[in-house]
N, C-alpha and C. Protein backbone atom coordinates (compact mmCIF):
# COMPACT_ATOMS: atom_id res chain seq x y z
N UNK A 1 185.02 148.42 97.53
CA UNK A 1 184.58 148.25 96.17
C UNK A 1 183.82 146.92 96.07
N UNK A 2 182.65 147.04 95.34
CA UNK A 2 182.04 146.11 95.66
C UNK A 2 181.94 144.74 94.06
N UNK A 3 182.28 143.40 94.14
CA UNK A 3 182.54 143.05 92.98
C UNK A 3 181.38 143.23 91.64
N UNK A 4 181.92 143.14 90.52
CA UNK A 4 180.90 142.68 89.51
C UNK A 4 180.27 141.60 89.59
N UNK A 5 178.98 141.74 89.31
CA UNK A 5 177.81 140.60 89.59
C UNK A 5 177.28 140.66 88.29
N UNK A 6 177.70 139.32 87.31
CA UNK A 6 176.68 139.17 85.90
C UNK A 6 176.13 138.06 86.24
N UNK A 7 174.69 138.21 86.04
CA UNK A 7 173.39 137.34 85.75
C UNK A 7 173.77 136.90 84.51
N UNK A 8 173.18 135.46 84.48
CA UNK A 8 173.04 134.36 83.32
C UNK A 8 171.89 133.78 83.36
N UNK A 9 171.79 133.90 82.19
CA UNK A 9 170.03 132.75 82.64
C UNK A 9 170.50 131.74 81.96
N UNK A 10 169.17 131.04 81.71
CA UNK A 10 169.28 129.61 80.94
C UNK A 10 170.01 130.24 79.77
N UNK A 11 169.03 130.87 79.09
CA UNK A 11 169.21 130.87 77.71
C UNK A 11 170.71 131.55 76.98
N UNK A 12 171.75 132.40 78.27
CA UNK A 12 172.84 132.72 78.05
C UNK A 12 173.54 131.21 78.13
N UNK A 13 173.50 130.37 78.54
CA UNK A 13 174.13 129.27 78.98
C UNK A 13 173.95 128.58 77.63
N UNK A 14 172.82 128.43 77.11
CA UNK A 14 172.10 127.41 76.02
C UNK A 14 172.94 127.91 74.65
N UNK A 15 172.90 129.22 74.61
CA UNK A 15 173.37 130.04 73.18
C UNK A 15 174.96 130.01 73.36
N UNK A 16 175.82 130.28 74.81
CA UNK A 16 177.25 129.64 74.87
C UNK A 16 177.25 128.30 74.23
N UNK A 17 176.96 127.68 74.66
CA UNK A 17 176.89 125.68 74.27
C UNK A 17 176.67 126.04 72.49
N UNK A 18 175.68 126.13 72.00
CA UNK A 18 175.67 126.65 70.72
C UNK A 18 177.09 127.14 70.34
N UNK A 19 177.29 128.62 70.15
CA UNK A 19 178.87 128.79 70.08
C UNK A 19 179.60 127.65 70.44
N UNK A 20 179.92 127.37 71.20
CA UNK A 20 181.02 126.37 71.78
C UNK A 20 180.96 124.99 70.41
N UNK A 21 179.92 124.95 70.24
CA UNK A 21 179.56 123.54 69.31
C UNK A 21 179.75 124.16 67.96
N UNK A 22 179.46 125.58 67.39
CA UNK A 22 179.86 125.53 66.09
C UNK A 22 181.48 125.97 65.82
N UNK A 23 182.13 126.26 66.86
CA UNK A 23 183.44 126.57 67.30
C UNK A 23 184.44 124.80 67.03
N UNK A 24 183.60 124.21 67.43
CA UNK A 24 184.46 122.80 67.81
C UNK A 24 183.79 121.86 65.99
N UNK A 25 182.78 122.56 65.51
CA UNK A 25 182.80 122.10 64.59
C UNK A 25 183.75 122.63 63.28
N UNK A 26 183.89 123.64 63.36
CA UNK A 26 184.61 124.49 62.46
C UNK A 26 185.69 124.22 62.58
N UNK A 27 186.77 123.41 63.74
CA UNK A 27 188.20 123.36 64.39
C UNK A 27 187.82 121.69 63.51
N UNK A 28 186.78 121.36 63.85
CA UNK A 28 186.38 119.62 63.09
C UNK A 28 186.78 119.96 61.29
N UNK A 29 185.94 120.86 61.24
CA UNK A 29 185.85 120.73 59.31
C UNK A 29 187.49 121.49 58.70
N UNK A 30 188.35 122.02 59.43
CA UNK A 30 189.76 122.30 59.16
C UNK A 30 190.49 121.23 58.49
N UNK A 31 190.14 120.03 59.93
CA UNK A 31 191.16 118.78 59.42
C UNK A 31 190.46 118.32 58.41
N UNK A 32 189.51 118.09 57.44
CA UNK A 32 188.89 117.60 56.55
C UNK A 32 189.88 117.88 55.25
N UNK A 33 189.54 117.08 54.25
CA UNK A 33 189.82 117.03 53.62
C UNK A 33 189.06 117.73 52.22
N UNK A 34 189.57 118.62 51.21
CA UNK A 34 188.41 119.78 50.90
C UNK A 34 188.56 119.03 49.21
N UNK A 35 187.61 118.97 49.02
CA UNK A 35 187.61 119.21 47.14
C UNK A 35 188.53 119.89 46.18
N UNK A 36 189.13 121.38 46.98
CA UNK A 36 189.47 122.09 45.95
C UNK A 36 189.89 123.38 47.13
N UNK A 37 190.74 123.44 47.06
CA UNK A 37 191.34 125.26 47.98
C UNK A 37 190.22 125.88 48.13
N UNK A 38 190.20 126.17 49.23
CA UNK A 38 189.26 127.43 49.36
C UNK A 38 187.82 126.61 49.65
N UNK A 39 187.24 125.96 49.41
CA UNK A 39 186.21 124.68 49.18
C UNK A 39 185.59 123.74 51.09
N UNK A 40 184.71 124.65 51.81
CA UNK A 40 184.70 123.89 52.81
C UNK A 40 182.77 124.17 52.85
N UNK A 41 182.55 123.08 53.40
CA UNK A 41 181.36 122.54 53.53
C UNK A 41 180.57 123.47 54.55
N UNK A 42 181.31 124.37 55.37
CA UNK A 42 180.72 125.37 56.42
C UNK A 42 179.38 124.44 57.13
N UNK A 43 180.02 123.29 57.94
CA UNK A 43 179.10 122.65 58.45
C UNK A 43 178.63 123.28 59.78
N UNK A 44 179.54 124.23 60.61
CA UNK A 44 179.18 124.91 61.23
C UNK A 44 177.91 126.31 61.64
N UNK A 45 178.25 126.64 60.10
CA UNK A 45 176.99 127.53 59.62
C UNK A 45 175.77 126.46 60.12
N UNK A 46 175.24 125.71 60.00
CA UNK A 46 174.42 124.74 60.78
C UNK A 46 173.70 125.35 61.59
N UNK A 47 174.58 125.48 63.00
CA UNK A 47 174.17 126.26 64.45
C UNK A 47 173.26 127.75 63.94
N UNK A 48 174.51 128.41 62.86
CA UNK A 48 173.76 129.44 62.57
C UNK A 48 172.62 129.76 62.16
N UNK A 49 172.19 128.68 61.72
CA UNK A 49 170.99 128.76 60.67
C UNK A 49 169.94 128.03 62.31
N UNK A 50 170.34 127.55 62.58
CA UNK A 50 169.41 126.66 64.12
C UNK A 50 169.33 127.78 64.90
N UNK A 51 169.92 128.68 65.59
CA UNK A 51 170.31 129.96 66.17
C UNK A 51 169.02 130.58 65.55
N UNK A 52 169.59 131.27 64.14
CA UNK A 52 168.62 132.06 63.59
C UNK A 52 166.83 131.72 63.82
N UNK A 53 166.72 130.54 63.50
CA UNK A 53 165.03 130.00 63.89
C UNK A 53 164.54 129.93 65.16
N UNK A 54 165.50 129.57 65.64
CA UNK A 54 165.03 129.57 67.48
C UNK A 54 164.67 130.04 68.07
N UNK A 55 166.27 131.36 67.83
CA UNK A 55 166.11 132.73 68.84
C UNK A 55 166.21 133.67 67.59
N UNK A 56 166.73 134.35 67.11
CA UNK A 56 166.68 135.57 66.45
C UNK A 56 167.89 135.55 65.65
N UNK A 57 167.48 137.29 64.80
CA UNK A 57 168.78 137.27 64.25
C UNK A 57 170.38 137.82 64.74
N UNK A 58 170.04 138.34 66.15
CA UNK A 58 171.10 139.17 66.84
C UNK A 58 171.81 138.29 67.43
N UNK A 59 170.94 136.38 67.78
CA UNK A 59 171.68 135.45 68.61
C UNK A 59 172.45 135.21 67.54
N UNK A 60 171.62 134.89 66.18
CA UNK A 60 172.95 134.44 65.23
C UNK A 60 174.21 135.00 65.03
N UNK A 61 173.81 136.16 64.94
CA UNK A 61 175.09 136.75 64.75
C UNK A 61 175.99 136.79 65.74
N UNK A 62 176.03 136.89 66.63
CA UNK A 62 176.77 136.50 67.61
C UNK A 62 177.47 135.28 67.89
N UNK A 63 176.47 134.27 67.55
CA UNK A 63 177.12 132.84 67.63
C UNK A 63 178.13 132.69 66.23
N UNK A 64 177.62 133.52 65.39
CA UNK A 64 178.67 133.34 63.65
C UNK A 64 179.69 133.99 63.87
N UNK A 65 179.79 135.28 64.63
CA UNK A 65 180.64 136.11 64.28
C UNK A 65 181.84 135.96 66.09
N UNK A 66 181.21 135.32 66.80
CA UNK A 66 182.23 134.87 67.91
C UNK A 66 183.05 133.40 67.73
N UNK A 67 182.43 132.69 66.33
CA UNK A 67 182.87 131.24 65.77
C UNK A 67 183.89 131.95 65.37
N UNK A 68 183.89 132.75 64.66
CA UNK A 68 185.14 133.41 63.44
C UNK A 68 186.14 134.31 64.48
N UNK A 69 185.82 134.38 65.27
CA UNK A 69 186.63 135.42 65.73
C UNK A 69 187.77 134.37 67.00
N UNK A 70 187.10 133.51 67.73
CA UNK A 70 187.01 132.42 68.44
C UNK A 70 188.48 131.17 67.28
N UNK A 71 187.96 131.02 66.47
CA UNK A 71 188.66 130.13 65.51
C UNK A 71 189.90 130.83 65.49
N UNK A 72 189.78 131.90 64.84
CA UNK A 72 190.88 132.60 64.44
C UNK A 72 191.77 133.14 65.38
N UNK A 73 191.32 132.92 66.59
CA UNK A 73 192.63 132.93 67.57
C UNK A 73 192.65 131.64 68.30
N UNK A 74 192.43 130.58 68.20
CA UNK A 74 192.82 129.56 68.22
C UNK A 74 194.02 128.71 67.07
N UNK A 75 193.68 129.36 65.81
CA UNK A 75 194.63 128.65 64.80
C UNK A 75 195.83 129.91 64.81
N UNK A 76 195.29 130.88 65.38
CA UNK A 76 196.83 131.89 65.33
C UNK A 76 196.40 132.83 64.01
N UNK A 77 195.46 132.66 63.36
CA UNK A 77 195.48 133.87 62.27
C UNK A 77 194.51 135.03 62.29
N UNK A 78 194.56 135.53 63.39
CA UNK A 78 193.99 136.62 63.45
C UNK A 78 194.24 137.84 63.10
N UNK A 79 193.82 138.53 62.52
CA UNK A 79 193.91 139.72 61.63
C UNK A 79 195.13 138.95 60.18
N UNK A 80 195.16 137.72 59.67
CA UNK A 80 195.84 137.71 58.47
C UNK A 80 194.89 137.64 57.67
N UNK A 81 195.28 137.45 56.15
CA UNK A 81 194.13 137.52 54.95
C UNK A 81 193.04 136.19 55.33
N UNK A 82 193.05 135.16 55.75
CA UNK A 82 192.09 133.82 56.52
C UNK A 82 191.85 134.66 57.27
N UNK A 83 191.44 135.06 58.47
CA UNK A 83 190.44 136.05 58.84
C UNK A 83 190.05 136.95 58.11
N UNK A 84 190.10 137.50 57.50
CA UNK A 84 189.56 138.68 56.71
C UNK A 84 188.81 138.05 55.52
N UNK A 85 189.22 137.01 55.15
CA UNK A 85 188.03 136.07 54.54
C UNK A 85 186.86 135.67 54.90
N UNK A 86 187.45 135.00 56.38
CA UNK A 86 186.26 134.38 57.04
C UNK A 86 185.42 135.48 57.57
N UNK A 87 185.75 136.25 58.05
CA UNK A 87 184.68 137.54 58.90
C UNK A 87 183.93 138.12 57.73
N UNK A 88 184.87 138.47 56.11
CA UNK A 88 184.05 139.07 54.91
C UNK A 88 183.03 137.72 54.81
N UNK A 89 183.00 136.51 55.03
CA UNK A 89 182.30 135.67 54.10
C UNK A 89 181.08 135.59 55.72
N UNK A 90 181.41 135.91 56.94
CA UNK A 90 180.39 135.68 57.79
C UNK A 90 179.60 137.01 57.36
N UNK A 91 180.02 138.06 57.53
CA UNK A 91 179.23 139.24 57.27
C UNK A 91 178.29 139.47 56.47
N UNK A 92 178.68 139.06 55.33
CA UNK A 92 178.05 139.01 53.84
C UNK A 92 176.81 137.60 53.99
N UNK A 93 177.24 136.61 54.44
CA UNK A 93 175.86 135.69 55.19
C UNK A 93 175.22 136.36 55.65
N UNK A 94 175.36 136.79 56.67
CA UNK A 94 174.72 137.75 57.90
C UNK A 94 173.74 138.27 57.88
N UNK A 95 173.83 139.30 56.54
CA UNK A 95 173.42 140.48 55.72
C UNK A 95 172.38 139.81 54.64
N UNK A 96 173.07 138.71 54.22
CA UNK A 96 171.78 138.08 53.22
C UNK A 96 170.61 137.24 54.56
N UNK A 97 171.54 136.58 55.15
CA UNK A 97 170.29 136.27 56.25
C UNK A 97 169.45 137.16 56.45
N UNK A 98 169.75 138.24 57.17
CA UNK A 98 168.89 139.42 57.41
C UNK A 98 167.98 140.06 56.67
N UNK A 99 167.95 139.98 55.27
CA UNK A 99 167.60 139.98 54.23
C UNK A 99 166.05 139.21 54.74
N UNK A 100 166.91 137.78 54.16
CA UNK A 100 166.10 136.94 54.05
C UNK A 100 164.76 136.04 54.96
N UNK A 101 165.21 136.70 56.17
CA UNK A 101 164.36 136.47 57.49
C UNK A 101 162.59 137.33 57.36
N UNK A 102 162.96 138.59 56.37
CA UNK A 102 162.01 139.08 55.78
C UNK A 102 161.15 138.39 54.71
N UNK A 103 161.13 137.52 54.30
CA UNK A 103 161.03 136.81 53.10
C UNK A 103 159.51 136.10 53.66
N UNK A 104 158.49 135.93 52.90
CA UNK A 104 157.24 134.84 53.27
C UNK A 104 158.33 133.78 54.09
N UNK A 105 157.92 133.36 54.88
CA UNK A 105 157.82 132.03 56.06
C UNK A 105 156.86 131.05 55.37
N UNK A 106 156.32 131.60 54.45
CA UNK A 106 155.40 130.08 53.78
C UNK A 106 156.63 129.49 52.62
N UNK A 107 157.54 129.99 52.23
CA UNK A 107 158.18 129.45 50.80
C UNK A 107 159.74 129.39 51.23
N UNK A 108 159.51 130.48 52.28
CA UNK A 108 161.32 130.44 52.59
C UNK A 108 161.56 129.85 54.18
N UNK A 109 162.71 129.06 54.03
CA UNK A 109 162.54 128.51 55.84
C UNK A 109 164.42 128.56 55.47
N UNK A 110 164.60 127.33 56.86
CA UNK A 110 166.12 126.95 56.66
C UNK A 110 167.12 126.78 55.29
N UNK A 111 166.64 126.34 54.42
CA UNK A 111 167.16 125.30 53.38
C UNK A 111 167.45 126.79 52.46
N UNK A 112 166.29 127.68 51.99
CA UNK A 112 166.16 128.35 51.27
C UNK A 112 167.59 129.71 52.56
N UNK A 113 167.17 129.78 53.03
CA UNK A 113 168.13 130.98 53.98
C UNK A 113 169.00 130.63 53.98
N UNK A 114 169.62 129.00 54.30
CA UNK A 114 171.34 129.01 53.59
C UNK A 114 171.67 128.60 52.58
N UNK A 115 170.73 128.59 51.70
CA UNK A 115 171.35 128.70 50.45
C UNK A 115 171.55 129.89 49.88
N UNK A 116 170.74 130.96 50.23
CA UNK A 116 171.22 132.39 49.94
C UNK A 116 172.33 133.25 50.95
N UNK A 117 172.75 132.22 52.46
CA UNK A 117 174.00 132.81 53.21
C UNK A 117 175.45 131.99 52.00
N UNK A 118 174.95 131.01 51.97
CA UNK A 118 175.95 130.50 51.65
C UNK A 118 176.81 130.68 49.92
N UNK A 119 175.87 131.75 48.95
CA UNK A 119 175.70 132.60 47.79
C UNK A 119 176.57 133.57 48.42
N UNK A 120 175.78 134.09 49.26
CA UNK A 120 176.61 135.82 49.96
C UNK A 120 178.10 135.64 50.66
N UNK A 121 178.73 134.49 51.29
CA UNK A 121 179.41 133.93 51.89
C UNK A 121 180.57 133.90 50.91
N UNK A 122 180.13 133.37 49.66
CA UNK A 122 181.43 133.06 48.75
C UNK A 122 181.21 134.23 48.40
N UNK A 123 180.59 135.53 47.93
CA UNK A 123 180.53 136.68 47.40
C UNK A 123 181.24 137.44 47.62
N UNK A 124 180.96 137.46 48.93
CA UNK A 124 181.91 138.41 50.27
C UNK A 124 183.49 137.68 50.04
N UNK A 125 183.20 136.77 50.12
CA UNK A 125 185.21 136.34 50.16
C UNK A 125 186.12 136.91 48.54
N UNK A 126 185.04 136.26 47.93
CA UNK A 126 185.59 136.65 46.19
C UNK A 126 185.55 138.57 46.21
N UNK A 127 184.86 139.07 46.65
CA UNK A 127 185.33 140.73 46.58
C UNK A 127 186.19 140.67 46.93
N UNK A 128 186.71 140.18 48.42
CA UNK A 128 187.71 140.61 49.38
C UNK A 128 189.06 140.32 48.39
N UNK A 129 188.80 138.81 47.73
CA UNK A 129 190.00 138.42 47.11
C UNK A 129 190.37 139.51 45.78
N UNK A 130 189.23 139.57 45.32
CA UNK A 130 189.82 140.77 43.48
C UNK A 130 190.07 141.86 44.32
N UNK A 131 189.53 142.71 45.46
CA UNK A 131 190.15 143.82 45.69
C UNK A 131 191.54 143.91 46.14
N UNK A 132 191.69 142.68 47.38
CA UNK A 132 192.72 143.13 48.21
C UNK A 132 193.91 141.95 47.89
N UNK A 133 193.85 140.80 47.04
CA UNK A 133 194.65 139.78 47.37
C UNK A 133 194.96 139.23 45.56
N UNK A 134 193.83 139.03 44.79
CA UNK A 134 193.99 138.59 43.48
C UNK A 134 193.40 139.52 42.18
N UNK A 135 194.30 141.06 42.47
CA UNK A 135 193.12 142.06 41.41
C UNK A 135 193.20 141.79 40.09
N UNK A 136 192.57 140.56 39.52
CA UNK A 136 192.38 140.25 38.30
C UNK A 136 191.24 139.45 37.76
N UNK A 137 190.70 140.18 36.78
CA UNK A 137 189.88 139.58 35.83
C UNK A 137 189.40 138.14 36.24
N UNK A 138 190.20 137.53 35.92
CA UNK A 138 190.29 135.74 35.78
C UNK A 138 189.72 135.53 36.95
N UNK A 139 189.78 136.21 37.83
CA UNK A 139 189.05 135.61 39.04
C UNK A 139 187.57 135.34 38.70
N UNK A 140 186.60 135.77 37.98
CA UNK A 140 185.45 135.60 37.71
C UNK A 140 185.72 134.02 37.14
N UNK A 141 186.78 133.63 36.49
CA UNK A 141 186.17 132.20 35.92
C UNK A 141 185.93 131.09 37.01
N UNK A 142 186.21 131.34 38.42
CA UNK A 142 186.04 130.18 39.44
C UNK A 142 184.29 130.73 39.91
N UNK A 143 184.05 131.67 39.84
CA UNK A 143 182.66 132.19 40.08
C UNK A 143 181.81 130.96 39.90
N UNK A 144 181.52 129.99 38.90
CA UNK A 144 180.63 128.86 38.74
C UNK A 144 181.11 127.83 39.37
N UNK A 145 182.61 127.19 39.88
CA UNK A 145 182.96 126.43 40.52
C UNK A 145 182.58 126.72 42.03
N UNK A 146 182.62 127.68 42.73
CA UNK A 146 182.51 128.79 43.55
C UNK A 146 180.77 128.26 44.13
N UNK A 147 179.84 129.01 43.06
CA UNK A 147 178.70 128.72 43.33
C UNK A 147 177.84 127.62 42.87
N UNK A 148 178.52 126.46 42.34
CA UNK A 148 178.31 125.24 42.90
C UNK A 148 178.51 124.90 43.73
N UNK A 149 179.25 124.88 44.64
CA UNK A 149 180.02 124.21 45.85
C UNK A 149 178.84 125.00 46.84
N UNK A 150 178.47 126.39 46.82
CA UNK A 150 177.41 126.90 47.23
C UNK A 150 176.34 126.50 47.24
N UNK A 151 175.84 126.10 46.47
CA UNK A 151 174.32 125.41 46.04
C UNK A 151 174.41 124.32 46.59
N UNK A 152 175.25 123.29 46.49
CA UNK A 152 175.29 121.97 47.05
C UNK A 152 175.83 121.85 48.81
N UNK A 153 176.69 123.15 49.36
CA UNK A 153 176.61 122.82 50.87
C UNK A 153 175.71 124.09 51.84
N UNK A 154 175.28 124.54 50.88
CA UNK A 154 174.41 125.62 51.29
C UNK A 154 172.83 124.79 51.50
N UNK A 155 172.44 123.86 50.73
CA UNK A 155 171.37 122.88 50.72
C UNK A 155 171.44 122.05 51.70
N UNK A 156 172.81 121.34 51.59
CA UNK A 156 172.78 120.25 52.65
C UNK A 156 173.35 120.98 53.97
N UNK A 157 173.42 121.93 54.50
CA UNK A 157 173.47 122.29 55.70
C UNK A 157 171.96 122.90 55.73
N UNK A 158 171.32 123.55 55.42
CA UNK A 158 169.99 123.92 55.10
C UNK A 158 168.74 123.14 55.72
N UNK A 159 168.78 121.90 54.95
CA UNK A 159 168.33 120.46 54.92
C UNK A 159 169.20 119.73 56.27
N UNK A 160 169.76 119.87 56.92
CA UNK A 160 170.29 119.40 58.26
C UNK A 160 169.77 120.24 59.07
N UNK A 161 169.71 121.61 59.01
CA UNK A 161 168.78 122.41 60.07
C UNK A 161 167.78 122.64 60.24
N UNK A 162 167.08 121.94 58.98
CA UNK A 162 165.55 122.00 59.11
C UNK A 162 165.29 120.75 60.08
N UNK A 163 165.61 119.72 59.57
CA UNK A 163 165.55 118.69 60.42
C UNK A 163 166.03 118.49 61.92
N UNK A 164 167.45 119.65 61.94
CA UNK A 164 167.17 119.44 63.79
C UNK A 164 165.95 120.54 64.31
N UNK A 165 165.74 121.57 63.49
CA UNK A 165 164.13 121.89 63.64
C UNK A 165 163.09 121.42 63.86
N UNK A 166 163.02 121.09 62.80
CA UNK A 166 161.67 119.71 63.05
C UNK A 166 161.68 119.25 64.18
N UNK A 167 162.88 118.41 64.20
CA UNK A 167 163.36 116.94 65.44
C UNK A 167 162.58 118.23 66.77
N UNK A 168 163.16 119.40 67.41
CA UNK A 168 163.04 119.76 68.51
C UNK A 168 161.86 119.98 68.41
N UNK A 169 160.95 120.29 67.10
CA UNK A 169 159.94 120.69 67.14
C UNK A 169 158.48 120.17 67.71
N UNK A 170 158.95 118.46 67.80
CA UNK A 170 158.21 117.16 67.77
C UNK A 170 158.76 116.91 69.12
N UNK A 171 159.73 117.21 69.85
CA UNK A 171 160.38 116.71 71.10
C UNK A 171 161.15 115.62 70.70
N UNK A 172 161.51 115.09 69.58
CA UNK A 172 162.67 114.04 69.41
C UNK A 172 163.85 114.10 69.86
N UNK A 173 164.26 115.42 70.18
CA UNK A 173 165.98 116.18 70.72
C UNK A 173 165.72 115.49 72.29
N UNK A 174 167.14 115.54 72.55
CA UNK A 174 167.14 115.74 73.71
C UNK A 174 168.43 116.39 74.77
């Protein structure tokens, strides 16, 4: 029997490191300290949005949806309601990304694409919660607390990936 032989190129190596880095950032933004339950800055989404411009939308997803899956068996909650949050709130990004990758390239770039993942992100979690965890009404009144916190880390991760854009774009990275 003769063994398995998988080829790697660069760019399997380059997009691991990616994962690996929004993995170790996401294990980073845990210990943080949050505004308000539920309330995290998804500084990791970052990679995703860097991912998405680079290479495509199939690398992103992969790098988003192996962060969440990756995390969640590292902290031990895999398959509890925190995963089923996080995978509803990656998906629902995902999906508006995908969306939005269609969009003019003259008006829409990084900044504008996570600010509409990061809209779909809390969307996806807030269904998950009125269907399966909080089926009540009242849940709509955090909806504006919700999508503030959206608007403001959906921008500034946005506005951080444009700029390590740029930066590689000019050769400033290294």
């Amino acid at each position: 029997m003769t063994p398995l032989i998988i080829k790697t190129t660069q760019r399997d190596h380059e997009v691991a490191r990616l994962a690996a880095f929004a993995i170790v950032l996401h294990l980073a933004e845990a210990v943080m300290p949050t505004p308000l339950p539920g309330v995290k800055p998804g500084i990791a989404n970052v990679i995703t949005l860097y991912v998405l411009h680079r290479y495509d939308f199939v690398t992103a997803a992969w790098v988003s949806l192996l962060r969440v899956f990756a995390v969640s068996l590292l902290f031990g909650n895999f398959l509890t309601p925190t995963f089923v949050l996080s995978l509803s709130g990656a998906i629902a990004s995902l999906l508006a990304l995908s969306l939005a990758m269609h969009l003019p390239k003259r008006w829409f770039g990084p900044v504008s694409h996570s600010i509409f993942a990061a809209f779909a992100h809390i969307a996806g979690q807030l269904i998950i919660v009125r269907l399966w965890l909080i089926p009540s009404a009242g849940l709509a009144y955090l909806v504006p607390v919700f999508a503030t916190f959206a608007l403001l880390f959906g921008t500034l991760n946005g506005l951080i990936a444009a700029k390590l854009l740029a930066a590689e774009s000019t050769g400033e990275t290294q």
